[in-house]
PDB file of N, CA and C in Angstrom:
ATOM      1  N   UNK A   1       0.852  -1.174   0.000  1.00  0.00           N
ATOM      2  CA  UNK A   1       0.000   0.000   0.000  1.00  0.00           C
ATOM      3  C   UNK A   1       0.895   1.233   0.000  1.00  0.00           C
ATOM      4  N   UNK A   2       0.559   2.216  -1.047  1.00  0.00           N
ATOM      5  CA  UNK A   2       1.189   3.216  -1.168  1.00  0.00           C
ATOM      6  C   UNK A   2       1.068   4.298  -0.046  1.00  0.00           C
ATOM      7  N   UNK A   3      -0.006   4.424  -0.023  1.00  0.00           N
ATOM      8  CA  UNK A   3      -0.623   5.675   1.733  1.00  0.00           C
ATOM      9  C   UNK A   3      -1.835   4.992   2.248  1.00  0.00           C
ATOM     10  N   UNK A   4      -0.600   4.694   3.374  1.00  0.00           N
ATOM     11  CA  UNK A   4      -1.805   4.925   4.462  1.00  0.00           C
ATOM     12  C   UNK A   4      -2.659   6.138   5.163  1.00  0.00           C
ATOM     13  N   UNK A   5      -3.697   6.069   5.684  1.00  0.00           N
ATOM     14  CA  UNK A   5      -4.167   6.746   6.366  1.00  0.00           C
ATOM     15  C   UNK A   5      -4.903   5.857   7.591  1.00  0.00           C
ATOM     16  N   UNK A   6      -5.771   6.479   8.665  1.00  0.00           N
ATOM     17  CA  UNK A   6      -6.246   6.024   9.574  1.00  0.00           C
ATOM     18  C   UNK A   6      -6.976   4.851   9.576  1.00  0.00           C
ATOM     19  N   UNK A   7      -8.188   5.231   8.255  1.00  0.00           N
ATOM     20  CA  UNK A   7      -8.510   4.090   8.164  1.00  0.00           C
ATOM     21  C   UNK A   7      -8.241   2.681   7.889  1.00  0.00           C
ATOM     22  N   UNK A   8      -6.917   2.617   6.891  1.00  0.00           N
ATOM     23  CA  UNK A   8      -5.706   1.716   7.046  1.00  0.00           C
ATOM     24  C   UNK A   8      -5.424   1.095   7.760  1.00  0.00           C
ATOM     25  N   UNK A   9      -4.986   1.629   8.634  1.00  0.00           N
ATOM     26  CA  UNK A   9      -4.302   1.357  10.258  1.00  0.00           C
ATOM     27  C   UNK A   9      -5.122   0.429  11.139  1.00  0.00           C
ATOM     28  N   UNK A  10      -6.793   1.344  10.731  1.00  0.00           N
ATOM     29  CA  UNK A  10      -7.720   0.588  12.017  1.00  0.00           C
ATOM     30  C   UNK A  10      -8.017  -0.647  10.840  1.00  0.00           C
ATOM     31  N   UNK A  11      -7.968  -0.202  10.098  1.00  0.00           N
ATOM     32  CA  UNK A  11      -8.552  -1.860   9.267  1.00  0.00           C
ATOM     33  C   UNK A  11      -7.382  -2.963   9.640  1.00  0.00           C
ATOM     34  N   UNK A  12      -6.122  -2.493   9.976  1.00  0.00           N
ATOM     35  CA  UNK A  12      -5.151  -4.172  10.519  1.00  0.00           C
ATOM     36  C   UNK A  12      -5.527  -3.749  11.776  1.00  0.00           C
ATOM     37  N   UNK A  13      -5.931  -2.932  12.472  1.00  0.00           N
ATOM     38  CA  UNK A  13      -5.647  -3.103  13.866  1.00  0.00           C
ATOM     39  C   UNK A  13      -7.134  -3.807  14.039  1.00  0.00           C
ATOM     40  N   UNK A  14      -8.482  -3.597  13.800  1.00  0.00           N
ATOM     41  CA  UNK A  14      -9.203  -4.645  13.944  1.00  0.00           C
ATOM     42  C   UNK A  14      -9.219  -6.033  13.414  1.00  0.00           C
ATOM     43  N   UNK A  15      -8.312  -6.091  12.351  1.00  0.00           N
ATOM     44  CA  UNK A  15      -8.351  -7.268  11.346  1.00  0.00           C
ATOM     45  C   UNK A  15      -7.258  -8.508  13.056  1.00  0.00           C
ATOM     46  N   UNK A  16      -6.234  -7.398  13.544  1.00  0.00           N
ATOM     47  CA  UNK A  16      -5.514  -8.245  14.019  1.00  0.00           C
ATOM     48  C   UNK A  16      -6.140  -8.515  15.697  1.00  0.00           C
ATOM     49  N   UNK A  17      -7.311  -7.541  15.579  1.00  0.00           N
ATOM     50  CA  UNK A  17      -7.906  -7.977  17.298  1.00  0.00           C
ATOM     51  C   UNK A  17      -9.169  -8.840  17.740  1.00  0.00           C
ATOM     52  N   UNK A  18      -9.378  -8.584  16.049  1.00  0.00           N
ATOM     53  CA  UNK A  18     -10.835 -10.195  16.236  1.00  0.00           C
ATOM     54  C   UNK A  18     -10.619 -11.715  15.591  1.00  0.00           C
ATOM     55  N   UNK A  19      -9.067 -11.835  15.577  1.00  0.00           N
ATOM     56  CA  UNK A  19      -8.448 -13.079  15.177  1.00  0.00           C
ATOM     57  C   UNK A  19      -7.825 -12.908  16.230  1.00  0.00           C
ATOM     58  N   UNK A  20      -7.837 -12.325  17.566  1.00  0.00           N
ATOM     59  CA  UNK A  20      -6.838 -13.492  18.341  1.00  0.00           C
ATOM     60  C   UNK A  20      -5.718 -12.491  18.570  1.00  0.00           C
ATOM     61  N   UNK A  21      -4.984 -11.582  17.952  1.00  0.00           N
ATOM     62  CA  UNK A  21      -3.914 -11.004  17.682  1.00  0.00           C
ATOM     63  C   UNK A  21      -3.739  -9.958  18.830  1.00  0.00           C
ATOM     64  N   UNK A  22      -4.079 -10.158  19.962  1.00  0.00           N
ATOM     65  CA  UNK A  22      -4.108  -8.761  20.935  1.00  0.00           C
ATOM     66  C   UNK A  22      -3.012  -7.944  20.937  1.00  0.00           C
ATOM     67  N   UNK A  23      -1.621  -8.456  21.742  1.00  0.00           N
ATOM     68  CA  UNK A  23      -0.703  -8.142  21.656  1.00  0.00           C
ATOM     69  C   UNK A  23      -0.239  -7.559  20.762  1.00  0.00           C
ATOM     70  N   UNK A  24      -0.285  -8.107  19.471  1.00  0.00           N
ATOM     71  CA  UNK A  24       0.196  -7.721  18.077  1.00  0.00           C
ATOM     72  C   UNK A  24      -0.926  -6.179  17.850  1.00  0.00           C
ATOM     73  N   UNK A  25      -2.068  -6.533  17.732  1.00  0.00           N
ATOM     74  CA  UNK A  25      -3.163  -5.052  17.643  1.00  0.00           C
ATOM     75  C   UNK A  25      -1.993  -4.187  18.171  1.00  0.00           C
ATOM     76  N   UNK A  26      -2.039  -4.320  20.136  1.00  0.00           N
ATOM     77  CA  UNK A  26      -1.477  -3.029  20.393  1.00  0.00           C
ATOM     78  C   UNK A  26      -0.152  -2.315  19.618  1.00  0.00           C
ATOM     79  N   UNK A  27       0.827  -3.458  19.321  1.00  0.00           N
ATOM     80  CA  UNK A  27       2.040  -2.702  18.888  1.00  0.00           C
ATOM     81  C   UNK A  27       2.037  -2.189  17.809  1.00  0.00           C
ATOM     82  N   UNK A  28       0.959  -2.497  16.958  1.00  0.00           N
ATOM     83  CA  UNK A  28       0.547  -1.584  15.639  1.00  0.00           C
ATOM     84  C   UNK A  28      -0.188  -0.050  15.981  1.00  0.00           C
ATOM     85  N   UNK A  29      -0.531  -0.329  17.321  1.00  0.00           N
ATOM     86  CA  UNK A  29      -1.252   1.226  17.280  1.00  0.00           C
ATOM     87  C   UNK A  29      -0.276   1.737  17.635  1.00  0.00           C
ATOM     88  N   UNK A  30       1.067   1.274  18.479  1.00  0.00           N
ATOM     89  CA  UNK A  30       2.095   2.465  18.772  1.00  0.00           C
ATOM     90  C   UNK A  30       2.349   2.525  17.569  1.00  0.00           C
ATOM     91  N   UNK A  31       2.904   1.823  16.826  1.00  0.00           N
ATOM     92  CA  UNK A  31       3.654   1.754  15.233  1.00  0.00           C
ATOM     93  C   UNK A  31       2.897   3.334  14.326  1.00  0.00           C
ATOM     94  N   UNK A  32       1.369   2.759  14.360  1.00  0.00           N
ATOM     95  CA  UNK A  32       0.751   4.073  14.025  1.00  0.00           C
ATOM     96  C   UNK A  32       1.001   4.993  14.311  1.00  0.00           C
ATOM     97  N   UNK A  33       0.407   5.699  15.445  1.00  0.00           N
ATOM     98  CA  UNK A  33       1.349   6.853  16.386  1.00  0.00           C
ATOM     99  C   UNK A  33       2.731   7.117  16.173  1.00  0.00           C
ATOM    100  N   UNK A  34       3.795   6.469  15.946  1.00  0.00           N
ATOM    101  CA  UNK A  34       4.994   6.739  15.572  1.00  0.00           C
ATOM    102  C   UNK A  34       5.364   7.262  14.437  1.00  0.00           C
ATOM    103  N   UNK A  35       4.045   6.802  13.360  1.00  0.00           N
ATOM    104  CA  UNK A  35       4.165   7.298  11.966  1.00  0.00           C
ATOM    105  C   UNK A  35       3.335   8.424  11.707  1.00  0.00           C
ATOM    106  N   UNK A  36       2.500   8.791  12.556  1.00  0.00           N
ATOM    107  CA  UNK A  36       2.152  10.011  12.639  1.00  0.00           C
ATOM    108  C   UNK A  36       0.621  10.172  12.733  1.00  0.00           C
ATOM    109  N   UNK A  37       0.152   9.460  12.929  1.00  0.00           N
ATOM    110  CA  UNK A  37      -1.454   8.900  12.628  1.00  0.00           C
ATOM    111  C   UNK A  37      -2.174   8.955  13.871  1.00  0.00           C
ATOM    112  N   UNK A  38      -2.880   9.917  13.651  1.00  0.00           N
ATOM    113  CA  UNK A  38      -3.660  10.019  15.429  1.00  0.00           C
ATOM    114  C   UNK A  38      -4.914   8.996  15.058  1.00  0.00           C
ATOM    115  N   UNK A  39      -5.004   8.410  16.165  1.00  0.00           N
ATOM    116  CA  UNK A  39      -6.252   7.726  16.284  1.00  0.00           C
ATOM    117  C   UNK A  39      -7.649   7.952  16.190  1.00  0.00           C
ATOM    118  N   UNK A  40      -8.877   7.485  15.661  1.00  0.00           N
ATOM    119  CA  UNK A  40     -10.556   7.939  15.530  1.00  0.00           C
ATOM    120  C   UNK A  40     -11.035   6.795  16.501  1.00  0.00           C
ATOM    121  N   UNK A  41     -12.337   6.563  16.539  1.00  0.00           N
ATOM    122  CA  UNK A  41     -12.826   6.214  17.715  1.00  0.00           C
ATOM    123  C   UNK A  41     -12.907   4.444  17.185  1.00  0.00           C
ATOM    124  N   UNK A  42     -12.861   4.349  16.240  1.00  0.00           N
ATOM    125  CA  UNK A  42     -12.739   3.375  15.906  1.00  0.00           C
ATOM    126  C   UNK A  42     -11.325   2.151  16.303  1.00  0.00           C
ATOM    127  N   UNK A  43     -10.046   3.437  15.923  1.00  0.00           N
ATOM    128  CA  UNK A  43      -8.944   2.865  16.579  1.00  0.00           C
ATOM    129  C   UNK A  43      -8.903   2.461  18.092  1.00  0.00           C
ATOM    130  N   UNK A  44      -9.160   3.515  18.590  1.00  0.00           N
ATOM    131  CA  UNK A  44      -9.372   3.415  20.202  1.00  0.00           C
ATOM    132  C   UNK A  44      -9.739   2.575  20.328  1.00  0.00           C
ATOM    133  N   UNK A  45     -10.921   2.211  19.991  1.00  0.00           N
ATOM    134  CA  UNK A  45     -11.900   1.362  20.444  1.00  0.00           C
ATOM    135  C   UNK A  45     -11.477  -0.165  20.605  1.00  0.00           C
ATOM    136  N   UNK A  46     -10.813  -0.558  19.447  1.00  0.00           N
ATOM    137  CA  UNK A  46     -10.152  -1.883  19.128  1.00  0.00           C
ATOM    138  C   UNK A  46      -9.120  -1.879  20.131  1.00  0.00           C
ATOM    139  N   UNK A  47      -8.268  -0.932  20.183  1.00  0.00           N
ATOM    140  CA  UNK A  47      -6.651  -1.031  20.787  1.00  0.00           C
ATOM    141  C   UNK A  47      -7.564  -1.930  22.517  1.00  0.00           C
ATOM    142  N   UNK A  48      -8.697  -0.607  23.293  1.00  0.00           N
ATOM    143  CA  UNK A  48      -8.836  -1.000  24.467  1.00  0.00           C
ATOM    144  C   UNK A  48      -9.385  -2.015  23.968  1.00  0.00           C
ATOM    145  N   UNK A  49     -10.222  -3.043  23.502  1.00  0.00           N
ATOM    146  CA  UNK A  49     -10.669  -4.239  23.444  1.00  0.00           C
ATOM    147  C   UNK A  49      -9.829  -5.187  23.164  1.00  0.00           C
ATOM    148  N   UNK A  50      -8.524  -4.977  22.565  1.00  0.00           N
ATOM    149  CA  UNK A  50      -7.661  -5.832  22.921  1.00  0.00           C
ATOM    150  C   UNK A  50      -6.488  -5.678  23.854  1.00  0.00           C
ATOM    151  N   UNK A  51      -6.691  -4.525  24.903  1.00  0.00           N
ATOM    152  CA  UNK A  51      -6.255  -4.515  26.174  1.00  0.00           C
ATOM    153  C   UNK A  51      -6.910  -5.612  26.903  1.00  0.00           C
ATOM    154  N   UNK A  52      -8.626  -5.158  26.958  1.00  0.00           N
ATOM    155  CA  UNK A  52      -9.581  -6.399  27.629  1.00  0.00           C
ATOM    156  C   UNK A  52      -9.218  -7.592  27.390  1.00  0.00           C
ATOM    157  N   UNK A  53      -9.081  -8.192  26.014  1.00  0.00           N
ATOM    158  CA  UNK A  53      -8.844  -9.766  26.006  1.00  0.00           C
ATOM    159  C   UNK A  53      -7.607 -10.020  26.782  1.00  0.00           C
ATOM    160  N   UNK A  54      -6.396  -8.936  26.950  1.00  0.00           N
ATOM    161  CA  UNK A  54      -5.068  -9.425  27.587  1.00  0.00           C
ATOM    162  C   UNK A  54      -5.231  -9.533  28.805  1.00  0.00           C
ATOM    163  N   UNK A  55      -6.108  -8.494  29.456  1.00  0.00           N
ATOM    164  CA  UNK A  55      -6.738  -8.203  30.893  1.00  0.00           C
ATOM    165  C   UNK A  55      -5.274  -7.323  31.244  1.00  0.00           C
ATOM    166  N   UNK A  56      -5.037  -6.295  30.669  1.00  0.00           N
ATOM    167  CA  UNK A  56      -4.196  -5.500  31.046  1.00  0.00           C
ATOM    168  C   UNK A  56      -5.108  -4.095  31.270  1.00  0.00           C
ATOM    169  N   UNK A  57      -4.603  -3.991  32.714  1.00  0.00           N
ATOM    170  CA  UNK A  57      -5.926  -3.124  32.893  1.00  0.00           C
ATOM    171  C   UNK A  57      -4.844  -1.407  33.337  1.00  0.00           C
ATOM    172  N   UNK A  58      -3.484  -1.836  33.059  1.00  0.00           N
ATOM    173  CA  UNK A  58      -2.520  -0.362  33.063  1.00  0.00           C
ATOM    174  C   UNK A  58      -2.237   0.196  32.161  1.00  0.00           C
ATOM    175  N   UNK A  59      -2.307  -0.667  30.944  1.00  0.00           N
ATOM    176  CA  UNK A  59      -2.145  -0.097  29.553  1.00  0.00           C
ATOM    177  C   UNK A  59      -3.636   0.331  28.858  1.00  0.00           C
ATOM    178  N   UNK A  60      -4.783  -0.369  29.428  1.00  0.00           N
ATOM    179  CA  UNK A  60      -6.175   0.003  28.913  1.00  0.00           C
ATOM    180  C   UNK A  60      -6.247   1.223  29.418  1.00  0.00           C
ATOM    181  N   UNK A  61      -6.374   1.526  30.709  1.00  0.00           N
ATOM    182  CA  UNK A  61      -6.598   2.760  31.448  1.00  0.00           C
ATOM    183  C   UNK A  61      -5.290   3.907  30.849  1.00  0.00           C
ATOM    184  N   UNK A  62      -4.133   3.484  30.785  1.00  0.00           N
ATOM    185  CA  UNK A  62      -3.148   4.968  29.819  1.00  0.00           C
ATOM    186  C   UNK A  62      -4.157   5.038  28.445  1.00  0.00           C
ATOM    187  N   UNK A  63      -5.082   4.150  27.816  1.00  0.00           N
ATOM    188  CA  UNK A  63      -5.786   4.606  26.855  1.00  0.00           C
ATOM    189  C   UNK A  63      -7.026   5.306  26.865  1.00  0.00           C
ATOM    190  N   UNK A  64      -7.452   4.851  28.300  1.00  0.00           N
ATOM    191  CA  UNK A  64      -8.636   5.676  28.674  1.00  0.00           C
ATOM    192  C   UNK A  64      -8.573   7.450  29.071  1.00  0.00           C
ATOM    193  N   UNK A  65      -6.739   6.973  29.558  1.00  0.00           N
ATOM    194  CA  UNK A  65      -6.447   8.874  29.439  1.00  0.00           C
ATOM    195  C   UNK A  65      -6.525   9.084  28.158  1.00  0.00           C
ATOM    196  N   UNK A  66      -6.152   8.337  27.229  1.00  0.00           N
ATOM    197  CA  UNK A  66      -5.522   9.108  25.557  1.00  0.00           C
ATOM    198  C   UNK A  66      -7.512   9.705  25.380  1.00  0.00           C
ATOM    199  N   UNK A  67      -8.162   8.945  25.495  1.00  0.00           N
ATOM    200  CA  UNK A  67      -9.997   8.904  25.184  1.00  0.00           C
ATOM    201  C   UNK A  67     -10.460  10.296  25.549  1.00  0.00           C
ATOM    202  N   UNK A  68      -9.968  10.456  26.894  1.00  0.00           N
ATOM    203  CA  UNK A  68     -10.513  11.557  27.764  1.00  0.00           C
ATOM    204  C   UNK A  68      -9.647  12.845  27.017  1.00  0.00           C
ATOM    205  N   UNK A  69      -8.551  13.067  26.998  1.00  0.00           N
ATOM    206  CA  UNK A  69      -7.783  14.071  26.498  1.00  0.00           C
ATOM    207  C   UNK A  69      -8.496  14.526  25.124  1.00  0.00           C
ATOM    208  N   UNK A  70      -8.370  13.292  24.329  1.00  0.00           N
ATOM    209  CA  UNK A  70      -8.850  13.368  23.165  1.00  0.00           C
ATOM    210  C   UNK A  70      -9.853  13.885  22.927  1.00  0.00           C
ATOM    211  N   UNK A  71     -11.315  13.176  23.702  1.00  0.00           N
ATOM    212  CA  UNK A  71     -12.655  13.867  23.496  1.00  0.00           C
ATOM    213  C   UNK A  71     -13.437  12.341  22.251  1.00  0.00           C
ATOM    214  N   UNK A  72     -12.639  11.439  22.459  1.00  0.00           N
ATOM    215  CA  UNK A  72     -13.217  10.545  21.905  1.00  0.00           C
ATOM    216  C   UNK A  72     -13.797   9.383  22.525  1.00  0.00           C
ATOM    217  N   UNK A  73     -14.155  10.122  24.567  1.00  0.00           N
ATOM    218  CA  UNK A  73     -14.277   8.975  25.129  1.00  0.00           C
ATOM    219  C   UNK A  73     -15.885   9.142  25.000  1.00  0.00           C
ATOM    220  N   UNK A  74     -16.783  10.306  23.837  1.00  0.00           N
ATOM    221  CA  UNK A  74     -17.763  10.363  23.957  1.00  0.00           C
ATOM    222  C   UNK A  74     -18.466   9.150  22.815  1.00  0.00           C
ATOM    223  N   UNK A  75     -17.709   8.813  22.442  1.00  0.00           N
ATOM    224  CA  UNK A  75     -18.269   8.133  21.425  1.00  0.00           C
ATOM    225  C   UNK A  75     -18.755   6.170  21.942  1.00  0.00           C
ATOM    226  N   UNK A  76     -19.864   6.109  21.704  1.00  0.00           N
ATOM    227  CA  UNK A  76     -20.056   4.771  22.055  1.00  0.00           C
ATOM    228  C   UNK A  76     -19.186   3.344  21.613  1.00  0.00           C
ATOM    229  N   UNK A  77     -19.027   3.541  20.653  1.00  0.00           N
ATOM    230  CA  UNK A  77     -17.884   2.742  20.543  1.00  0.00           C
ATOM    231  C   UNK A  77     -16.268   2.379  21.626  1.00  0.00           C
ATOM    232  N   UNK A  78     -15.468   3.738  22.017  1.00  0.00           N
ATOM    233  CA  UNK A  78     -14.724   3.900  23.002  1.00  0.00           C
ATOM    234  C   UNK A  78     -15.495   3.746  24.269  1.00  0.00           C
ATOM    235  N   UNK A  79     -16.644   3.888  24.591  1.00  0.00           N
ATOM    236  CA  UNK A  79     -16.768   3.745  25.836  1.00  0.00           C
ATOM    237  C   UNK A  79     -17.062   2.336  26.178  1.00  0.00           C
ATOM    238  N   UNK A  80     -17.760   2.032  25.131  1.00  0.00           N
ATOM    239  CA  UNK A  80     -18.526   0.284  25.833  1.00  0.00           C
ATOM    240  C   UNK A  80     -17.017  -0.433  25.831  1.00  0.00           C
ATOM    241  N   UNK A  81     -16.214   0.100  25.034  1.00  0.00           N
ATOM    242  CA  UNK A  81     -14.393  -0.777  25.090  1.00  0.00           C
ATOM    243  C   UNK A  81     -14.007  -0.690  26.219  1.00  0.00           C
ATOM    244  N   UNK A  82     -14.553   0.241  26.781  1.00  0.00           N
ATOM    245  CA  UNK A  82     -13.678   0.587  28.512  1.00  0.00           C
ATOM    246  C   UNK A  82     -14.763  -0.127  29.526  1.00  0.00           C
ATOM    247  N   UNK A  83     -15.869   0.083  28.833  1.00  0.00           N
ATOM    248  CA  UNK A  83     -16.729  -0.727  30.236  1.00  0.00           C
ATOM    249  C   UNK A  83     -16.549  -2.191  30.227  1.00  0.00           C
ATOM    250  N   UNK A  84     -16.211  -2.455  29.055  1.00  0.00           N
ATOM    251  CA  UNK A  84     -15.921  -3.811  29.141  1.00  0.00           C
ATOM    252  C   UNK A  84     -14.184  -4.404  29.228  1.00  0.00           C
ATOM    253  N   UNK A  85     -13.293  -3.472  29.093  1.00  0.00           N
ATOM    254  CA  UNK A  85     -11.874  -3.632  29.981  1.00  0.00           C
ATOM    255  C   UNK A  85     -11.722  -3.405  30.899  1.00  0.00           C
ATOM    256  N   UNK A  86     -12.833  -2.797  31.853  1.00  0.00           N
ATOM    257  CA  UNK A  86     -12.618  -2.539  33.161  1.00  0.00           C
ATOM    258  C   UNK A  86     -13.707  -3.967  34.102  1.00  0.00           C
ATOM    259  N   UNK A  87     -14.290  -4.392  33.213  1.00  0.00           N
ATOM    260  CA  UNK A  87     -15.211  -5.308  33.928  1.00  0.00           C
ATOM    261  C   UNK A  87     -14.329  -7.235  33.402  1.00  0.00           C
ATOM    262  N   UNK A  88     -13.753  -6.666  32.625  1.00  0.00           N
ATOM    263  CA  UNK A  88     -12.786  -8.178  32.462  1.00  0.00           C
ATOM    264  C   UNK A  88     -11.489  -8.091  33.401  1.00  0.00           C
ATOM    265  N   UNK A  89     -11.110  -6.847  34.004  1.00  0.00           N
ATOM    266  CA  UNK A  89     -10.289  -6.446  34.665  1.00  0.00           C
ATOM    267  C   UNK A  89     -10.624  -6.867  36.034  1.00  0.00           C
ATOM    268  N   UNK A  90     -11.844  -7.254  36.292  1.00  0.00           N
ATOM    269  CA  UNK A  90     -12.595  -6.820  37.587  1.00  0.00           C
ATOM    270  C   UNK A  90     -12.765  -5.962  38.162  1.00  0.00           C
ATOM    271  N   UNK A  91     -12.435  -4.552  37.613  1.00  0.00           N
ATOM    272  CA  UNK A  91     -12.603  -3.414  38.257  1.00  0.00           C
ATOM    273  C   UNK A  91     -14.186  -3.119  38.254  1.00  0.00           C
ATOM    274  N   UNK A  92     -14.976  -3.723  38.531  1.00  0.00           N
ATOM    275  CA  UNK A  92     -16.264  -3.645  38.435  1.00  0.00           C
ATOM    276  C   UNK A  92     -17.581  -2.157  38.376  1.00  0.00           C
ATOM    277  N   UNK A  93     -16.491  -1.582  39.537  1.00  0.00           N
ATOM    278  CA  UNK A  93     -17.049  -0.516  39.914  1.00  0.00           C
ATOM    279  C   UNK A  93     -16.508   0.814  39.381  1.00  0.00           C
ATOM    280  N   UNK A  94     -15.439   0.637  38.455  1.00  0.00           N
ATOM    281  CA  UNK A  94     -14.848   1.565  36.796  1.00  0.00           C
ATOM    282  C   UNK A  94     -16.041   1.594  36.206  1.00  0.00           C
ATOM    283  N   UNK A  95     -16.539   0.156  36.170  1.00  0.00           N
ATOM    284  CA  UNK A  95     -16.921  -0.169  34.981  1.00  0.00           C
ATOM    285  C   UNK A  95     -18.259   0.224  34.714  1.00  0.00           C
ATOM    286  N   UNK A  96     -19.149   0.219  36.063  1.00  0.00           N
ATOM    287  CA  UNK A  96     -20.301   0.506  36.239  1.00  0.00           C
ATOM    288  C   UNK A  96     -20.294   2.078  36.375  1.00  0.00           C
ATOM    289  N   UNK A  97     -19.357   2.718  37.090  1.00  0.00           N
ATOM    290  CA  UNK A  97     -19.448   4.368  36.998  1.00  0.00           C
ATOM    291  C   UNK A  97     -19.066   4.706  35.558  1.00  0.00           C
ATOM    292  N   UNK A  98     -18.565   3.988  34.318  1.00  0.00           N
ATOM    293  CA  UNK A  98     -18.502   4.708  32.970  1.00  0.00           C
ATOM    294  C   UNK A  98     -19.869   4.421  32.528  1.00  0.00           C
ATOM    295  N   UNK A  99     -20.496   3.252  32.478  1.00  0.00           N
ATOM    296  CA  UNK A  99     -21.850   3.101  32.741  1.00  0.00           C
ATOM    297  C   UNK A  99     -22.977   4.214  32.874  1.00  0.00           C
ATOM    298  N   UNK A 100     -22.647   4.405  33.614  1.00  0.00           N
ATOM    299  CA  UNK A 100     -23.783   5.314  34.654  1.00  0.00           C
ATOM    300  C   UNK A 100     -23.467   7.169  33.787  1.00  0.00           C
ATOM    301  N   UNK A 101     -21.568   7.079  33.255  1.00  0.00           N
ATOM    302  CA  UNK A 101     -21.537   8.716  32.951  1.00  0.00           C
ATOM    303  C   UNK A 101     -21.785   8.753  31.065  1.00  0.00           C
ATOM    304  N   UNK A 102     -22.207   7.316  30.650  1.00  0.00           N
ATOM    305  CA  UNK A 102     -22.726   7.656  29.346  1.00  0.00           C
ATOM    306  C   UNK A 102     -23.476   8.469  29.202  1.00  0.00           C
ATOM    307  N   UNK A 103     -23.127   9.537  27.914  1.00  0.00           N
ATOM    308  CA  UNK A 103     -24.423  10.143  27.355  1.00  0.00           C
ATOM    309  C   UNK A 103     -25.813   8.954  27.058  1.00  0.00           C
ATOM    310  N   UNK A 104     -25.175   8.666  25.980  1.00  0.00           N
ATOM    311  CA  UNK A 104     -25.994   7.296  25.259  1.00  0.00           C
ATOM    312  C   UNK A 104     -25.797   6.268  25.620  1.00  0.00           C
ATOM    313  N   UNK A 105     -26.457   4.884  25.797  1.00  0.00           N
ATOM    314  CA  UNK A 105     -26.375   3.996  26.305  1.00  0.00           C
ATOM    315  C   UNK A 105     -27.303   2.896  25.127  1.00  0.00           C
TER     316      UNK A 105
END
């Protein structure tokens, strides 16, 4: 592929997080980021859902800052990713207060 762009990016980064590929997802989203490519809610969204399958709940949450900074933690997509990395995490009660601060549900 001659240019990438975002949508690029999220198309391997979901391609590599609903086969199994968690680990691998994340190091493509730094890879992204390194190449200059800010993330859409779509990216987010995948990266924390394959935080959840790892149950890494220090690297999900540094993404839940990137969400909040960003302004992309409004989007339903990023959020149900966090309610559900914080509830595979067992952080139960993350999980239920992002819950509760949805706009939409």
């Amino acid at each position: 592929m001659t240019q990438k762009n975002v949508v690029s990016w999220t198309a391997m980064l979901v391609g590599y997080g609903h086969n199994g590929f968690s680990e691998e997802d994340v190091k493509i989203f730094f890879e992204m980021q390194r190449n200059g490519f800010e993330p859409d809610h779509f990216t987010l969204g995948s990266v924390i859902s394959s935080c959840a399958n790892l149950a890494s709940l220090e690297e999900g949450a540094q993404f839940h800052c990137q969400a909040l900074v960003s302004g992309l933690i409004s989007f339903i997509t990023v959020s149900n990713a966090l309610i559900t990395l914080y509830g595979k995490c067992g952080s139960m009660e993350d999980s239920y207060q992002l819950f509760v601060e949805m706009n939409t549900r």
